[in-house]
PDB file of N, CA and C in Angstrom:
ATOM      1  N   UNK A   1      10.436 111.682  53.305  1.00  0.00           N
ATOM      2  CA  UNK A   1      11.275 111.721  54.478  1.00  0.00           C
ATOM      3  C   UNK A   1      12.590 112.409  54.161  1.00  0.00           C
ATOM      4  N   UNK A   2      12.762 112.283  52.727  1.00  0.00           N
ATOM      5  CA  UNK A   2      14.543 113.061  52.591  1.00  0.00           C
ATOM      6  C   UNK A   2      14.396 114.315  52.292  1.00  0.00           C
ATOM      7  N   UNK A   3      13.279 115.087  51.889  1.00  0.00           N
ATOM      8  CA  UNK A   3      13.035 116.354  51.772  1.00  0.00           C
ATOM      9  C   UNK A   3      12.896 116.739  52.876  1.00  0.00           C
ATOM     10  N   UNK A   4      12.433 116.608  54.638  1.00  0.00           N
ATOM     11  CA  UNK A   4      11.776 116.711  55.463  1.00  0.00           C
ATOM     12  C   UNK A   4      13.596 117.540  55.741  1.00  0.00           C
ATOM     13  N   UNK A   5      14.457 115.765  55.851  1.00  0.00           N
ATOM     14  CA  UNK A   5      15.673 116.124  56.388  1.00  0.00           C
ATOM     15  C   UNK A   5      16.436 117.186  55.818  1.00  0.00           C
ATOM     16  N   UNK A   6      16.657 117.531  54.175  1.00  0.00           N
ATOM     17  CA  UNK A   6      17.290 118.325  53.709  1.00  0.00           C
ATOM     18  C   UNK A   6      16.690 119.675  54.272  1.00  0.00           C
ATOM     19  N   UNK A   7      15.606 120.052  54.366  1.00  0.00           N
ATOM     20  CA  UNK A   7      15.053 121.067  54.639  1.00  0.00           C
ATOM     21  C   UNK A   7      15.315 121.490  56.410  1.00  0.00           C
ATOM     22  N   UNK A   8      15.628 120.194  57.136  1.00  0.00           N
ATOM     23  CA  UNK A   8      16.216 120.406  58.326  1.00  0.00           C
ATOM     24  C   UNK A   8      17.270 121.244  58.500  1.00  0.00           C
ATOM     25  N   UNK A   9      18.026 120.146  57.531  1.00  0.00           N
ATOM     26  CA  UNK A   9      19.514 120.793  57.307  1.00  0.00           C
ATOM     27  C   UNK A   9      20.116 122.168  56.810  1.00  0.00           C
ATOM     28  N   UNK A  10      19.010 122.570  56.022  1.00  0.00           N
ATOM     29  CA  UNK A  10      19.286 123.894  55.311  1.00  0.00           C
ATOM     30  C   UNK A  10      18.983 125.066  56.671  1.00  0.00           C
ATOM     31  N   UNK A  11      17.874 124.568  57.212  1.00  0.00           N
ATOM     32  CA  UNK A  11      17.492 125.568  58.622  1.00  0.00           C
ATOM     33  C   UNK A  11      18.320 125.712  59.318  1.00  0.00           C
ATOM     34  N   UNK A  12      19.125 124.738  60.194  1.00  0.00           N
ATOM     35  CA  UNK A  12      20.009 124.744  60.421  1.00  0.00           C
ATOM     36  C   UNK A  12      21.581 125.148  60.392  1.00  0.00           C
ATOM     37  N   UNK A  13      21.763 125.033  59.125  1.00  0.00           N
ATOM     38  CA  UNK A  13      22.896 125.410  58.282  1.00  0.00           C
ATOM     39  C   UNK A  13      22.553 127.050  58.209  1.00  0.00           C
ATOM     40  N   UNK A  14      21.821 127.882  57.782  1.00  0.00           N
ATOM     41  CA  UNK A  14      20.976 129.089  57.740  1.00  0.00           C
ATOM     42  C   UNK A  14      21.127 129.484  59.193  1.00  0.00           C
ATOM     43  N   UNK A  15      20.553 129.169  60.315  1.00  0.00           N
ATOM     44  CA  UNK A  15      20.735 129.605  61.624  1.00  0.00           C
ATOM     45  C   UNK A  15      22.011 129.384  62.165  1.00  0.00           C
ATOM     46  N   UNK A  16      23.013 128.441  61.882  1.00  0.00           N
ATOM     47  CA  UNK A  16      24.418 129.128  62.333  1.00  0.00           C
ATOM     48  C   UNK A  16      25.348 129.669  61.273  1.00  0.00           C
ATOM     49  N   UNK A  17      25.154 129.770  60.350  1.00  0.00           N
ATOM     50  CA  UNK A  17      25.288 131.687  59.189  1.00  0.00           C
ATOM     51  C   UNK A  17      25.251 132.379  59.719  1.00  0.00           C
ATOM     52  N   UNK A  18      23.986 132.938  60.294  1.00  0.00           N
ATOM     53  CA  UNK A  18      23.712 134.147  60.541  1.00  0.00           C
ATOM     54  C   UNK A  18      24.119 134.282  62.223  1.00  0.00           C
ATOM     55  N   UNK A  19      24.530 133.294  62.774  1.00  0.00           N
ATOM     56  CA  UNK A  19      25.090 133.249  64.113  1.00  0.00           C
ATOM     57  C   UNK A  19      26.318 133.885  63.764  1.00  0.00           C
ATOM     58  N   UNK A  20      26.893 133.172  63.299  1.00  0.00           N
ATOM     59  CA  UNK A  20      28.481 133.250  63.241  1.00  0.00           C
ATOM     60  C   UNK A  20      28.310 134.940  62.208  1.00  0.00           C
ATOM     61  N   UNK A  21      27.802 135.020  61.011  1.00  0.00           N
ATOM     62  CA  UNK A  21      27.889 136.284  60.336  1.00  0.00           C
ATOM     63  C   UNK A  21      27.763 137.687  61.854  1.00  0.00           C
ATOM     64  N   UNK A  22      26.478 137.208  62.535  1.00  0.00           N
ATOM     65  CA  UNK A  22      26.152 137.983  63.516  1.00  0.00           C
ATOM     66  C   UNK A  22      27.583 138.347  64.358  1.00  0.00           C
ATOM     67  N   UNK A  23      28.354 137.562  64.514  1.00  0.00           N
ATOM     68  CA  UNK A  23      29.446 137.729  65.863  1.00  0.00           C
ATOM     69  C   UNK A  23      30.425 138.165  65.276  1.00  0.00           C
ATOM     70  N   UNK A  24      30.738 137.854  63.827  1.00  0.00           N
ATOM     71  CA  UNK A  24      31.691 138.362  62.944  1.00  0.00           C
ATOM     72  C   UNK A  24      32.021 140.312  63.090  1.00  0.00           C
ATOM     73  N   UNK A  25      30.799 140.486  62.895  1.00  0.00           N
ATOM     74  CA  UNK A  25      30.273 142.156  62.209  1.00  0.00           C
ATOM     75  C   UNK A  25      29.621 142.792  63.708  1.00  0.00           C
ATOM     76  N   UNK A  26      29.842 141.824  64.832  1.00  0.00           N
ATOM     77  CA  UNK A  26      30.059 142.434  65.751  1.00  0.00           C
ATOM     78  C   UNK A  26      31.121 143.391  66.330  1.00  0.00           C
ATOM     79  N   UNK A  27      31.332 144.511  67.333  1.00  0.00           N
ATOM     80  CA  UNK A  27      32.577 145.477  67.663  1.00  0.00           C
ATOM     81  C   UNK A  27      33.363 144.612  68.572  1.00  0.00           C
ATOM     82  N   UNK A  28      33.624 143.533  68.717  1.00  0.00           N
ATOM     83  CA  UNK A  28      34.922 143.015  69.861  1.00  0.00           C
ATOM     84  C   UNK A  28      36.103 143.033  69.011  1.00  0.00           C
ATOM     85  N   UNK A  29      37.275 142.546  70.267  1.00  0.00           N
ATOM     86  CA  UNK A  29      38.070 141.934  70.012  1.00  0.00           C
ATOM     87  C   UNK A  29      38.322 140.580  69.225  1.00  0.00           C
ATOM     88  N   UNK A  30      39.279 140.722  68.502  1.00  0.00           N
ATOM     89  CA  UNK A  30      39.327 139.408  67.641  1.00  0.00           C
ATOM     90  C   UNK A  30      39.628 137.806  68.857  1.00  0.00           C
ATOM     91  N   UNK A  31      39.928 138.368  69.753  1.00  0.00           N
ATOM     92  CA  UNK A  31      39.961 137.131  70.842  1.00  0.00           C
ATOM     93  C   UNK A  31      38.412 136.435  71.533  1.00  0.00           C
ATOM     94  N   UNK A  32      37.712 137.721  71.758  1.00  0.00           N
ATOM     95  CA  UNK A  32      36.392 137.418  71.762  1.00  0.00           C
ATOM     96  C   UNK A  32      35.700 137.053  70.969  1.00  0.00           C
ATOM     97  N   UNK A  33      35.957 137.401  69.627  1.00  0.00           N
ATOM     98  CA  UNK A  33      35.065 136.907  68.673  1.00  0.00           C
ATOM     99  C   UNK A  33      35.328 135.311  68.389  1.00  0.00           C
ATOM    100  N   UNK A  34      36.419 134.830  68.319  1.00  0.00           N
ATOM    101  CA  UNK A  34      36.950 133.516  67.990  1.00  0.00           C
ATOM    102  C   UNK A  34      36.232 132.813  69.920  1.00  0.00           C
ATOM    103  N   UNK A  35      36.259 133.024  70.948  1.00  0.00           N
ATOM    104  CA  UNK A  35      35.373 132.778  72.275  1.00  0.00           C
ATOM    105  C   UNK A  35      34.338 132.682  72.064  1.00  0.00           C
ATOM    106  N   UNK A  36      33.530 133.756  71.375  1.00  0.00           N
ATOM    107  CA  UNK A  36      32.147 133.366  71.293  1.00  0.00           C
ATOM    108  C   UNK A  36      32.005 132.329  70.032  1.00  0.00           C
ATOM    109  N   UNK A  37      32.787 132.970  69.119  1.00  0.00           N
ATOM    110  CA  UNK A  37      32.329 131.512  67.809  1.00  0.00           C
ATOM    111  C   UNK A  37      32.754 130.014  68.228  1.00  0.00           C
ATOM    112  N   UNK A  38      33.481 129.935  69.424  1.00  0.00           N
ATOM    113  CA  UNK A  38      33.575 128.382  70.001  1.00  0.00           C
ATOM    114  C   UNK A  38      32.703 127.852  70.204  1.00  0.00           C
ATOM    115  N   UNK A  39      32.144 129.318  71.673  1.00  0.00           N
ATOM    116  CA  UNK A  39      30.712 128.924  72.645  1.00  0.00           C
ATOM    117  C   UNK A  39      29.533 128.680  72.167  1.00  0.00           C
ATOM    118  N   UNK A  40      29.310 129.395  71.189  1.00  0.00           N
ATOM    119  CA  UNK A  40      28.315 128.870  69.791  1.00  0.00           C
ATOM    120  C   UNK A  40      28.299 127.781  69.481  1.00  0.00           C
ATOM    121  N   UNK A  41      29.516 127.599  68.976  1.00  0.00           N
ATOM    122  CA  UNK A  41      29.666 126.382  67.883  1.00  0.00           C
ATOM    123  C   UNK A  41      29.107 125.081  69.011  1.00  0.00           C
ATOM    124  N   UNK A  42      29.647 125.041  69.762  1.00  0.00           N
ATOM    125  CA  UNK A  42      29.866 123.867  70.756  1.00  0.00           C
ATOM    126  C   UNK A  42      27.975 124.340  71.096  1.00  0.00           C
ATOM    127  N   UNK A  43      27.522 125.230  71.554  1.00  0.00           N
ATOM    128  CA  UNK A  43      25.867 124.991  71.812  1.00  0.00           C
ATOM    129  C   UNK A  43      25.185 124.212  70.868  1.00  0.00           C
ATOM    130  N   UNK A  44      25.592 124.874  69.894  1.00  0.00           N
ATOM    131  CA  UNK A  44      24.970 124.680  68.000  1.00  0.00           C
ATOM    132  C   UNK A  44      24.846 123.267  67.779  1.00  0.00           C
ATOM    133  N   UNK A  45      26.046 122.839  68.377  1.00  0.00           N
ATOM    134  CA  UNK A  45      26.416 121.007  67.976  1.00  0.00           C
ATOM    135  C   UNK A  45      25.397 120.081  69.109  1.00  0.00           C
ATOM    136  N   UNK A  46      25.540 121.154  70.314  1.00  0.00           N
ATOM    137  CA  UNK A  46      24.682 120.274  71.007  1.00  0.00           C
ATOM    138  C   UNK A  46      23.276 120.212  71.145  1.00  0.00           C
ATOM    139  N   UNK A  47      22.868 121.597  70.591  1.00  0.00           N
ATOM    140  CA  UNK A  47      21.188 121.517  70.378  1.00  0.00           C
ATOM    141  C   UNK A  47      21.286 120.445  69.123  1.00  0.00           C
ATOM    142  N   UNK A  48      22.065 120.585  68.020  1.00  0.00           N
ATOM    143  CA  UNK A  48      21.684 119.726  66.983  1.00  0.00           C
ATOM    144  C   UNK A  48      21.855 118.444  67.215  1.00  0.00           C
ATOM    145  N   UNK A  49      22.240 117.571  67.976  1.00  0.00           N
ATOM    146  CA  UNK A  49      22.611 116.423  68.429  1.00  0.00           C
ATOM    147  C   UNK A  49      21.099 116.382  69.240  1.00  0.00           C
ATOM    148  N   UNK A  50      20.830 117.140  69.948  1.00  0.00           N
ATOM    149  CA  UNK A  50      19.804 116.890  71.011  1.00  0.00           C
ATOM    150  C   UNK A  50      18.477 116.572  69.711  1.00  0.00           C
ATOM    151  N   UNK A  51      18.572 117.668  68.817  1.00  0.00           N
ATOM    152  CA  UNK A  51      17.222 117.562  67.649  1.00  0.00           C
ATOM    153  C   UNK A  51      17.447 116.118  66.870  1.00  0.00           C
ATOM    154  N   UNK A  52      18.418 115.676  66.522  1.00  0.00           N
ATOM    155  CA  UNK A  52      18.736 114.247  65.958  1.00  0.00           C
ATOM    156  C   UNK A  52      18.116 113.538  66.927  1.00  0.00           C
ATOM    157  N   UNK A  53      18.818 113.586  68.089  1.00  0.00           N
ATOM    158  CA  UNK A  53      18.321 112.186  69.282  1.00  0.00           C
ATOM    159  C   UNK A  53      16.726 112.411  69.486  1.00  0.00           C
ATOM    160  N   UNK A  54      16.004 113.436  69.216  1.00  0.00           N
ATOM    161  CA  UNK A  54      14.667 113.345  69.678  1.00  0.00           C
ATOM    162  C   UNK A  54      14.037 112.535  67.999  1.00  0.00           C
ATOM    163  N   UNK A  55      14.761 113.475  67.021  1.00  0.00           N
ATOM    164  CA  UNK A  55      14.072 112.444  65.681  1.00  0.00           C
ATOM    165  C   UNK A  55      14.014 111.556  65.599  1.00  0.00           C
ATOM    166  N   UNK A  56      14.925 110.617  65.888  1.00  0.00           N
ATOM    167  CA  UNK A  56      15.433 109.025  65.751  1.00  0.00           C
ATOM    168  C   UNK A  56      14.429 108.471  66.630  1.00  0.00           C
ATOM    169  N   UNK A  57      14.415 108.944  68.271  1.00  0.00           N
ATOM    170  CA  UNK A  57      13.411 108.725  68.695  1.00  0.00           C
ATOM    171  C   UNK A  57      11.701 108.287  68.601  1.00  0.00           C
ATOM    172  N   UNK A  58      11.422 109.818  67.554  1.00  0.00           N
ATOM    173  CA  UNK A  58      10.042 110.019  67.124  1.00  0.00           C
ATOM    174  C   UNK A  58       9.950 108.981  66.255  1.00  0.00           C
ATOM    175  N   UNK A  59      11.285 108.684  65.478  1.00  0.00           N
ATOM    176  CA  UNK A  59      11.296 107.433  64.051  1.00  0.00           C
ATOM    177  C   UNK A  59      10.774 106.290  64.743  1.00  0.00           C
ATOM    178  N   UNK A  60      11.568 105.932  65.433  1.00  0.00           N
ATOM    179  CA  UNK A  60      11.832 104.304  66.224  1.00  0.00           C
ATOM    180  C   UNK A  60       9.887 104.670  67.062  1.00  0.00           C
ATOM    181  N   UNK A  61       9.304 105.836  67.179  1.00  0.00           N
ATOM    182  CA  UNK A  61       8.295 105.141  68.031  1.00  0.00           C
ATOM    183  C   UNK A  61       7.456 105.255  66.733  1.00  0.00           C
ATOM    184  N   UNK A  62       7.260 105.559  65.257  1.00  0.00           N
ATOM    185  CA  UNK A  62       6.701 105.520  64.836  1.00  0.00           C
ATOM    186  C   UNK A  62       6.663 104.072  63.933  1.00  0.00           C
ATOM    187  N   UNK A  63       8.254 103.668  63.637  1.00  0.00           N
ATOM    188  CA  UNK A  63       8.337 102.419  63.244  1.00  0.00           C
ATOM    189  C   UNK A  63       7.885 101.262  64.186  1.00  0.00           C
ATOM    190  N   UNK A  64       7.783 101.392  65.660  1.00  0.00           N
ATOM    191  CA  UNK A  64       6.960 100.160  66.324  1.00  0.00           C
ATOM    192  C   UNK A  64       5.381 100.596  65.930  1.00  0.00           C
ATOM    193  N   UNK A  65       4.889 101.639  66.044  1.00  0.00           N
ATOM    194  CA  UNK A  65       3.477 101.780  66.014  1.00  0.00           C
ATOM    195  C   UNK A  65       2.886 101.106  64.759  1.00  0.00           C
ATOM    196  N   UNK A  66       3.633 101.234  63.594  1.00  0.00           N
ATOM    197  CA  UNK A  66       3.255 100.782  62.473  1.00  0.00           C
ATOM    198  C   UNK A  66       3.357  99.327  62.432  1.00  0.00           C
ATOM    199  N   UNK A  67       4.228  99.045  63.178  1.00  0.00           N
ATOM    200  CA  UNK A  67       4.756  97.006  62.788  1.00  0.00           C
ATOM    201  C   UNK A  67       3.268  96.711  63.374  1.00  0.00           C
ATOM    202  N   UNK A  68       3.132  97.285  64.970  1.00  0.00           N
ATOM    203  CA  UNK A  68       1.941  96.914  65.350  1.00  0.00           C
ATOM    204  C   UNK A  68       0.669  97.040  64.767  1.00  0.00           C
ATOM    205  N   UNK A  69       0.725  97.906  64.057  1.00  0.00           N
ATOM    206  CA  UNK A  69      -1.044  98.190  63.052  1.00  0.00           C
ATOM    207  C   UNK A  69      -0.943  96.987  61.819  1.00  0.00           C
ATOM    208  N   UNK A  70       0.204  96.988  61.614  1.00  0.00           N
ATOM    209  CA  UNK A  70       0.575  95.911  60.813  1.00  0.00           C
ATOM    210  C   UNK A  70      -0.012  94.409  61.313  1.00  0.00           C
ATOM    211  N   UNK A  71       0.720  94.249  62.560  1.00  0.00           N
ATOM    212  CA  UNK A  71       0.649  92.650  62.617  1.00  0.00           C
ATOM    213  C   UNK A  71      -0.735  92.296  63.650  1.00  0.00           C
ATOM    214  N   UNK A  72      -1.069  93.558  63.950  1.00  0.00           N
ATOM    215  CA  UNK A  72      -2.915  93.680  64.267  1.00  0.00           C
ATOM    216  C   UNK A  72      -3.735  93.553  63.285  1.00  0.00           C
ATOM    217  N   UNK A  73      -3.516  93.816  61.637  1.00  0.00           N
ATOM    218  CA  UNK A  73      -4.266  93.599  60.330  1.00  0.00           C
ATOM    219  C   UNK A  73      -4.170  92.135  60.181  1.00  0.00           C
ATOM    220  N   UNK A  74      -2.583  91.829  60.397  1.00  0.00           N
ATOM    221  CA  UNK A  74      -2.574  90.315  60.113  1.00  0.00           C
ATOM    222  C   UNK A  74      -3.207  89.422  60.610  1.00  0.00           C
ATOM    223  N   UNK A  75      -3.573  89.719  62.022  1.00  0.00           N
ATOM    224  CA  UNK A  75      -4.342  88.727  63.136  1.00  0.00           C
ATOM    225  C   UNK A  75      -5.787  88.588  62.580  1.00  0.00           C
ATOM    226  N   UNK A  76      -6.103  90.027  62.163  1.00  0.00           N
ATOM    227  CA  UNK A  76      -7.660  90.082  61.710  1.00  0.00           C
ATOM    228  C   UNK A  76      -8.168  89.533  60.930  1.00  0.00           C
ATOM    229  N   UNK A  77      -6.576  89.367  59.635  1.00  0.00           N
ATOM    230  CA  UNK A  77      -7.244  88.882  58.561  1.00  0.00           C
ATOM    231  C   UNK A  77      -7.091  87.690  58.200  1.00  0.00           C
ATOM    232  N   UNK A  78      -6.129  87.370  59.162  1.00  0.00           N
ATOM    233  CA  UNK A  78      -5.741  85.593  59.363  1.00  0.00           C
ATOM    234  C   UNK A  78      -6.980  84.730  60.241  1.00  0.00           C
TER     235      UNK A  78
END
């Protein structure tokens, strides 16, 4: 499970690099560029917040599924 996450994190971390490198080495204005690296940033935070809240999610339905296979063995074998 902690390799799963580090490897999240590195994707992540990797895709807003090359965001921000991208807007950097773009031709604007330095006013635009610091505008778009906000409007980014602030998407960036909120897709990644949105990908956390669906994991935790997927966790929590996988940790009931299991209690239940669990305490369905117990019934069987009790």
């Amino acid at each position: 499970m902690k390799s799963s996450g580090k490897i999240l994190a590195a994707v992540a971390a990797g895709i807003a690099a090359g965001a921000i490198l991208g807007i950097l080495f773009a031709p604007d204005k330095g006013s635009e560029t610091r505008k778009k690296i906000s409007e980014r940033g602030k998407r960036f935070s909120d897709d990644a917040k949105d990908i956390v809240q669906k994991g935790k999610e997927k966790l929590n339905d996988l940790k009931e599924e299991i209690e239940k296979t669990i305490a369905d063995a117990d019934r069987k074998t009790a």
